[in-house]
PDB file of N, CA and C in Angstrom:
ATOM      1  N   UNK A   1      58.461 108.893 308.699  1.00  0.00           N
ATOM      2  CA  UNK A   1      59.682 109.580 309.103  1.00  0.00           C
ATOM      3  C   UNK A   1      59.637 111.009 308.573  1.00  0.00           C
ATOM      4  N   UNK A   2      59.703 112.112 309.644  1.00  0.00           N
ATOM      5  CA  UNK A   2      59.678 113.408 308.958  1.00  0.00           C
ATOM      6  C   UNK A   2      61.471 113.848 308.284  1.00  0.00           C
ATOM      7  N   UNK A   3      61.105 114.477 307.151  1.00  0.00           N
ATOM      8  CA  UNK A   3      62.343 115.049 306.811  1.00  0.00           C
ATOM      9  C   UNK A   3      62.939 116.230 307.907  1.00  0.00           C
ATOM     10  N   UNK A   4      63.991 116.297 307.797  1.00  0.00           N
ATOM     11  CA  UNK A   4      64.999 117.301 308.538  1.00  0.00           C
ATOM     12  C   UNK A   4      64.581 118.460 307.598  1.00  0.00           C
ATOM     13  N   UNK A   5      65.083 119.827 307.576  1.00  0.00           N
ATOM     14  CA  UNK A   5      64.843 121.324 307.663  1.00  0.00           C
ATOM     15  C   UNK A   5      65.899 121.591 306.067  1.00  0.00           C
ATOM     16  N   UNK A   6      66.701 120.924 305.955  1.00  0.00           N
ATOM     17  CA  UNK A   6      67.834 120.400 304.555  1.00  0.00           C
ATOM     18  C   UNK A   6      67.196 119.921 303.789  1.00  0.00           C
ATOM     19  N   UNK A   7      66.147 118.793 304.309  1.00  0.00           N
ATOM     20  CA  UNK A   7      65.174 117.893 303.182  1.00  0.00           C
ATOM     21  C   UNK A   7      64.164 118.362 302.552  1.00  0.00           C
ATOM     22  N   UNK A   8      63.788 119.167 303.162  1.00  0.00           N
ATOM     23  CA  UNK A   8      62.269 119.765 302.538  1.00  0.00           C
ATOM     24  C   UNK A   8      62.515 120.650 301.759  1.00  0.00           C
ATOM     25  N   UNK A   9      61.484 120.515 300.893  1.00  0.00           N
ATOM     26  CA  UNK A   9      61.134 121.710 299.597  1.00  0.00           C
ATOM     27  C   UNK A   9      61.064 122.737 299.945  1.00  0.00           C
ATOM     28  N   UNK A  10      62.044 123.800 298.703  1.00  0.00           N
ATOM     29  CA  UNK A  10      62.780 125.186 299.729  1.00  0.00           C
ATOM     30  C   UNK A  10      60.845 125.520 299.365  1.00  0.00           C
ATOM     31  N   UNK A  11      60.654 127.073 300.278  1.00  0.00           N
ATOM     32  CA  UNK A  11      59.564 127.661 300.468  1.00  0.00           C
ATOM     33  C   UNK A  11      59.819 129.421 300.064  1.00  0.00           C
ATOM     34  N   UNK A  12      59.741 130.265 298.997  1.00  0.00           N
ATOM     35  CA  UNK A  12      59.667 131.626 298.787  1.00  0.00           C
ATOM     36  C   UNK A  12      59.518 132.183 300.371  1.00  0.00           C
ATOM     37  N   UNK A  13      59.789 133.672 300.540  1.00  0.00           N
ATOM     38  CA  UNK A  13      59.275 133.889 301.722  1.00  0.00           C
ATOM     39  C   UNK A  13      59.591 135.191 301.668  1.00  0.00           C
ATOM     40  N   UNK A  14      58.486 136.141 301.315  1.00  0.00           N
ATOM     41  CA  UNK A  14      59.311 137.752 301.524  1.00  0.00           C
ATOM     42  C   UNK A  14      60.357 137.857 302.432  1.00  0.00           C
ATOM     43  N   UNK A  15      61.757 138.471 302.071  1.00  0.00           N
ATOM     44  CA  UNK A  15      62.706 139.024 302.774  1.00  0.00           C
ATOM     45  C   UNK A  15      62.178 139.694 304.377  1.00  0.00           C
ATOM     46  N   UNK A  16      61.521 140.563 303.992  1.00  0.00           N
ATOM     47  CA  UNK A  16      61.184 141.835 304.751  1.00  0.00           C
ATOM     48  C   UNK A  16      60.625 140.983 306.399  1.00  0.00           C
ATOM     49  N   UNK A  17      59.768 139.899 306.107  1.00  0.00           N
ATOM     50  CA  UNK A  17      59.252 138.955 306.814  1.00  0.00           C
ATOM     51  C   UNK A  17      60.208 138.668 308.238  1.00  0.00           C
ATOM     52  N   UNK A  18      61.520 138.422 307.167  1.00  0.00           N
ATOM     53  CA  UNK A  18      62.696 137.842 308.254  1.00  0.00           C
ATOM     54  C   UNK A  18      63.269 138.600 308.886  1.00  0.00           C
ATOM     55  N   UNK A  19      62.606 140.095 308.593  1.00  0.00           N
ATOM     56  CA  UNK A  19      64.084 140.468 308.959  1.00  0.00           C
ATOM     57  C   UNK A  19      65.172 141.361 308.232  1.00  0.00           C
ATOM     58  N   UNK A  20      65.011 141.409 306.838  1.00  0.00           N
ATOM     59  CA  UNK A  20      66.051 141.742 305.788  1.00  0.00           C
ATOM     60  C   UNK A  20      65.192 143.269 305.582  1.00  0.00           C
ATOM     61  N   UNK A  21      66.018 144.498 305.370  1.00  0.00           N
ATOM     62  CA  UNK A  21      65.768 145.576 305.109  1.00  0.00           C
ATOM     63  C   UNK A  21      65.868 146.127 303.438  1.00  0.00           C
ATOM     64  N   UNK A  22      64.618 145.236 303.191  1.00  0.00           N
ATOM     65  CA  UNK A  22      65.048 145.193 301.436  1.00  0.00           C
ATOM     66  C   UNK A  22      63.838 145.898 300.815  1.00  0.00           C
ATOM     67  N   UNK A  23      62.442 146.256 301.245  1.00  0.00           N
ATOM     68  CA  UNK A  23      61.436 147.083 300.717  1.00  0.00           C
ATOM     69  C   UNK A  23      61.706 148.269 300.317  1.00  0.00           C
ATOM     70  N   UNK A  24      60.942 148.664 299.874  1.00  0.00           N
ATOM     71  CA  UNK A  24      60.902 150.033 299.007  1.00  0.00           C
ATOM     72  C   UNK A  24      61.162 151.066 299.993  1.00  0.00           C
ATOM     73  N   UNK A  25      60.635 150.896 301.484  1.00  0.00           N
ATOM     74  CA  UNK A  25      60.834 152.055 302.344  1.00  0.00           C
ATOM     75  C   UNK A  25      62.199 151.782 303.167  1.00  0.00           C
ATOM     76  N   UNK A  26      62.729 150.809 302.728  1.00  0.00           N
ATOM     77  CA  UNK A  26      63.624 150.775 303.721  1.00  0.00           C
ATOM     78  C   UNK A  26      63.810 149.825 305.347  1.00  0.00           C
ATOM     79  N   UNK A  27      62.870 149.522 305.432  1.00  0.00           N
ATOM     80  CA  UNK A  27      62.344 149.111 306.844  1.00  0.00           C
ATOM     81  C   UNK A  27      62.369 147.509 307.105  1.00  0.00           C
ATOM     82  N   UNK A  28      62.133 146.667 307.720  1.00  0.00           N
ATOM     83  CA  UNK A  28      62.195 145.154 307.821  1.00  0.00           C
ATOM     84  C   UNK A  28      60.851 145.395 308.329  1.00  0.00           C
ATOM     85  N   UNK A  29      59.826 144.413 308.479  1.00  0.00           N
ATOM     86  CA  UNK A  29      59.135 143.795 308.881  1.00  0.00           C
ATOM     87  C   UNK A  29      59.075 142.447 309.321  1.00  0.00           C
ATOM     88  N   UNK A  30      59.746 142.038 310.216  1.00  0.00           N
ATOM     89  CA  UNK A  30      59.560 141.160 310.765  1.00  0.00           C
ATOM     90  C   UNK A  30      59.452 140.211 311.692  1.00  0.00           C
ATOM     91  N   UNK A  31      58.026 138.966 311.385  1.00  0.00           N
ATOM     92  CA  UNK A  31      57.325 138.670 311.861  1.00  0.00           C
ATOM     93  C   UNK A  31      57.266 137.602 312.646  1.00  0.00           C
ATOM     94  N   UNK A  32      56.976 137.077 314.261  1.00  0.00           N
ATOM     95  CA  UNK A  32      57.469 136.398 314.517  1.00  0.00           C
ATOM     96  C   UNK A  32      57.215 134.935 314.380  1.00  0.00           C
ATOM     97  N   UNK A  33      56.135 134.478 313.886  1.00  0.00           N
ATOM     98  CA  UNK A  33      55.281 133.168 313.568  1.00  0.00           C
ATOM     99  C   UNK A  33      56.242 132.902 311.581  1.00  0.00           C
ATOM    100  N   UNK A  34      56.744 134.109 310.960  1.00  0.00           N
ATOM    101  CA  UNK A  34      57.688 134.046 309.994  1.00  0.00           C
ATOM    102  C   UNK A  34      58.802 133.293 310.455  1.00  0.00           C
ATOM    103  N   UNK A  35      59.227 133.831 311.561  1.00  0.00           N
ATOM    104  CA  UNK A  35      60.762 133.640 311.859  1.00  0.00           C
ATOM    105  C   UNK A  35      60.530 131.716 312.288  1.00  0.00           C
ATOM    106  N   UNK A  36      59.570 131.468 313.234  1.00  0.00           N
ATOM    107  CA  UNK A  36      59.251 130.330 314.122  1.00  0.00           C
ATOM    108  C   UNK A  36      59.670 129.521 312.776  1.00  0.00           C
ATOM    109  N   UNK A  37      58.677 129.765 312.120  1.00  0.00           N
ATOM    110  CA  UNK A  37      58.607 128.855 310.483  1.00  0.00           C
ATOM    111  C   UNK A  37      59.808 128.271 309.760  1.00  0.00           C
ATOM    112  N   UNK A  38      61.210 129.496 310.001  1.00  0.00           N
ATOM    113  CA  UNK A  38      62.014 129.791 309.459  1.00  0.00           C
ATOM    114  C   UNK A  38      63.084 128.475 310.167  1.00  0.00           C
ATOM    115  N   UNK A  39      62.893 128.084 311.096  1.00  0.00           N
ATOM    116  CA  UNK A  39      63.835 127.383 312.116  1.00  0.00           C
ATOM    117  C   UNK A  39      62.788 126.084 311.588  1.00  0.00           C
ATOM    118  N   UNK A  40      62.205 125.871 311.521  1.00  0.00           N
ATOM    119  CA  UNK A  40      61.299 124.441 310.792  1.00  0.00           C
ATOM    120  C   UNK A  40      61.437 124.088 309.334  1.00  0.00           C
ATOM    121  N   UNK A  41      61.116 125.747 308.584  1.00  0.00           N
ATOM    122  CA  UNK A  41      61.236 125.345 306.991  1.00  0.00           C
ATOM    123  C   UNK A  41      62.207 125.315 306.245  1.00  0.00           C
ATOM    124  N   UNK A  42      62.283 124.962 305.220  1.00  0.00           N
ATOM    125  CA  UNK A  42      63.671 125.596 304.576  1.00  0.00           C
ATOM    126  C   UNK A  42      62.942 126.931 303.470  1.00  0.00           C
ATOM    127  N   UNK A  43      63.324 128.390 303.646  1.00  0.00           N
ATOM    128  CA  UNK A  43      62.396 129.144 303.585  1.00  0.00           C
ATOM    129  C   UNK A  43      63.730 129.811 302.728  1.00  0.00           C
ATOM    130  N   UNK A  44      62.998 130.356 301.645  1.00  0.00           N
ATOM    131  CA  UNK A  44      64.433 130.752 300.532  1.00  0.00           C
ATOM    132  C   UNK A  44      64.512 132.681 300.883  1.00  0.00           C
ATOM    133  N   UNK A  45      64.127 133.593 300.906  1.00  0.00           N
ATOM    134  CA  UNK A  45      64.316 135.018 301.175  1.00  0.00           C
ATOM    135  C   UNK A  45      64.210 135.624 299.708  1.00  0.00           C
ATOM    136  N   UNK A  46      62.716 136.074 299.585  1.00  0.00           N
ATOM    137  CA  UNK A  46      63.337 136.970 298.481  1.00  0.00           C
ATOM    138  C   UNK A  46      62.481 138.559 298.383  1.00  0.00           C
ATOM    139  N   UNK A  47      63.002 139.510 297.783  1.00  0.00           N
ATOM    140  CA  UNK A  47      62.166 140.722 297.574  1.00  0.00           C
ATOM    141  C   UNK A  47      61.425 141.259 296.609  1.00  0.00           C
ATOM    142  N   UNK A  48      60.503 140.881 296.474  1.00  0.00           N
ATOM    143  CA  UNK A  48      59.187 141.349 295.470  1.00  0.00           C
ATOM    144  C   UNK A  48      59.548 142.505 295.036  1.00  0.00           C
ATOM    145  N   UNK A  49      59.291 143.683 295.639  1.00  0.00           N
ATOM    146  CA  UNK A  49      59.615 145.131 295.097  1.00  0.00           C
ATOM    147  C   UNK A  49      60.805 144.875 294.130  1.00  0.00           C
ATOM    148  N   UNK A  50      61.604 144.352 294.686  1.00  0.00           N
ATOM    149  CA  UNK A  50      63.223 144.317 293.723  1.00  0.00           C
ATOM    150  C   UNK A  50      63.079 143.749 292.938  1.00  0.00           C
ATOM    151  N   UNK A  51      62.493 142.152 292.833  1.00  0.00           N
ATOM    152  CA  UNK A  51      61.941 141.846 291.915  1.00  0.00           C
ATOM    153  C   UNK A  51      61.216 141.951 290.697  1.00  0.00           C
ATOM    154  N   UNK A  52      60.125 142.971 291.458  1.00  0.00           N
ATOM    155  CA  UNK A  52      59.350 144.125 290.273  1.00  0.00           C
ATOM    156  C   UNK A  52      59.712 144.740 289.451  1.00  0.00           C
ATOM    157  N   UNK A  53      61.123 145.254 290.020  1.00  0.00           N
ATOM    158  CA  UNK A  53      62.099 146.413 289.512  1.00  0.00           C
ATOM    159  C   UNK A  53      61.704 147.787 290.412  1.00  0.00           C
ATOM    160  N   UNK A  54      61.068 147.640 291.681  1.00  0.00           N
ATOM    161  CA  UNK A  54      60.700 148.489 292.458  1.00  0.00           C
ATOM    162  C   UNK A  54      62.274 149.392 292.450  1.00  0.00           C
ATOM    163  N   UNK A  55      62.687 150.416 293.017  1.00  0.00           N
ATOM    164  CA  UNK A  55      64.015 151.241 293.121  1.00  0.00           C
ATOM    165  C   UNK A  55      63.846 150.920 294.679  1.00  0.00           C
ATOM    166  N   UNK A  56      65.261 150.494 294.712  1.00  0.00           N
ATOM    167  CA  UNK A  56      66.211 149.809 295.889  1.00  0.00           C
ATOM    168  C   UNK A  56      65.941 151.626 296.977  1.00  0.00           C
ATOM    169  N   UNK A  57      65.628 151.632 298.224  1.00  0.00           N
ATOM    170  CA  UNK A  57      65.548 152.693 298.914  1.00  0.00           C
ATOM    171  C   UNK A  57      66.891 153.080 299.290  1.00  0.00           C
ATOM    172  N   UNK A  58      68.047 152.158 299.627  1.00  0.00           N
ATOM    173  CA  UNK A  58      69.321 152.284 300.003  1.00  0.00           C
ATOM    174  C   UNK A  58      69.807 153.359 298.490  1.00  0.00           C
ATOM    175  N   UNK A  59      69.481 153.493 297.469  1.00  0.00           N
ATOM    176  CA  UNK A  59      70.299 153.692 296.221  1.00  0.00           C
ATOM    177  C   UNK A  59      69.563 155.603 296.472  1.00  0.00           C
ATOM    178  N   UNK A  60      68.669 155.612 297.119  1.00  0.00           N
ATOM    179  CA  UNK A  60      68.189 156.817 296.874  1.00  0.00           C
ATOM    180  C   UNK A  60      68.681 157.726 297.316  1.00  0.00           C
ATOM    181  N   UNK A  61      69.030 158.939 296.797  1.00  0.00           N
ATOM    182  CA  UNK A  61      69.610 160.495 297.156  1.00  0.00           C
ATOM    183  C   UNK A  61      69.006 161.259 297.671  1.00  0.00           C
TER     184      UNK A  61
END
């Protein structure tokens, strides 16, 4: 019996991948074999750069 998309073990997944405008430049990247995944996995969103302590591009003057 396969688990449902709720059941499965969440999965990391660069932001930028999905969609989310969270990199250092500002920009989304994203990809569409990401997104396909995204409707199958349970795929958590997160941003490396920000993570890093990269500086948020939105904050810049």
């Amino acid at each position: 019996m396969s688990k449902n998309k709720c059941e499965k073990d969440p999965v990391l997944c660069s932001a930028c991948l999905l969609g989310v405008r969270c990199p250092f430049d500002g920009n989304s990247y994203p990809k569409e074999k990401v997104l396909e995944l995204a409707e199958k996995e349970n795929l958590i969103p997160i941003c490396p750069e920000q993570l890093g302590g990269a500086i948020d591009s939105k904050n810049l003057v």
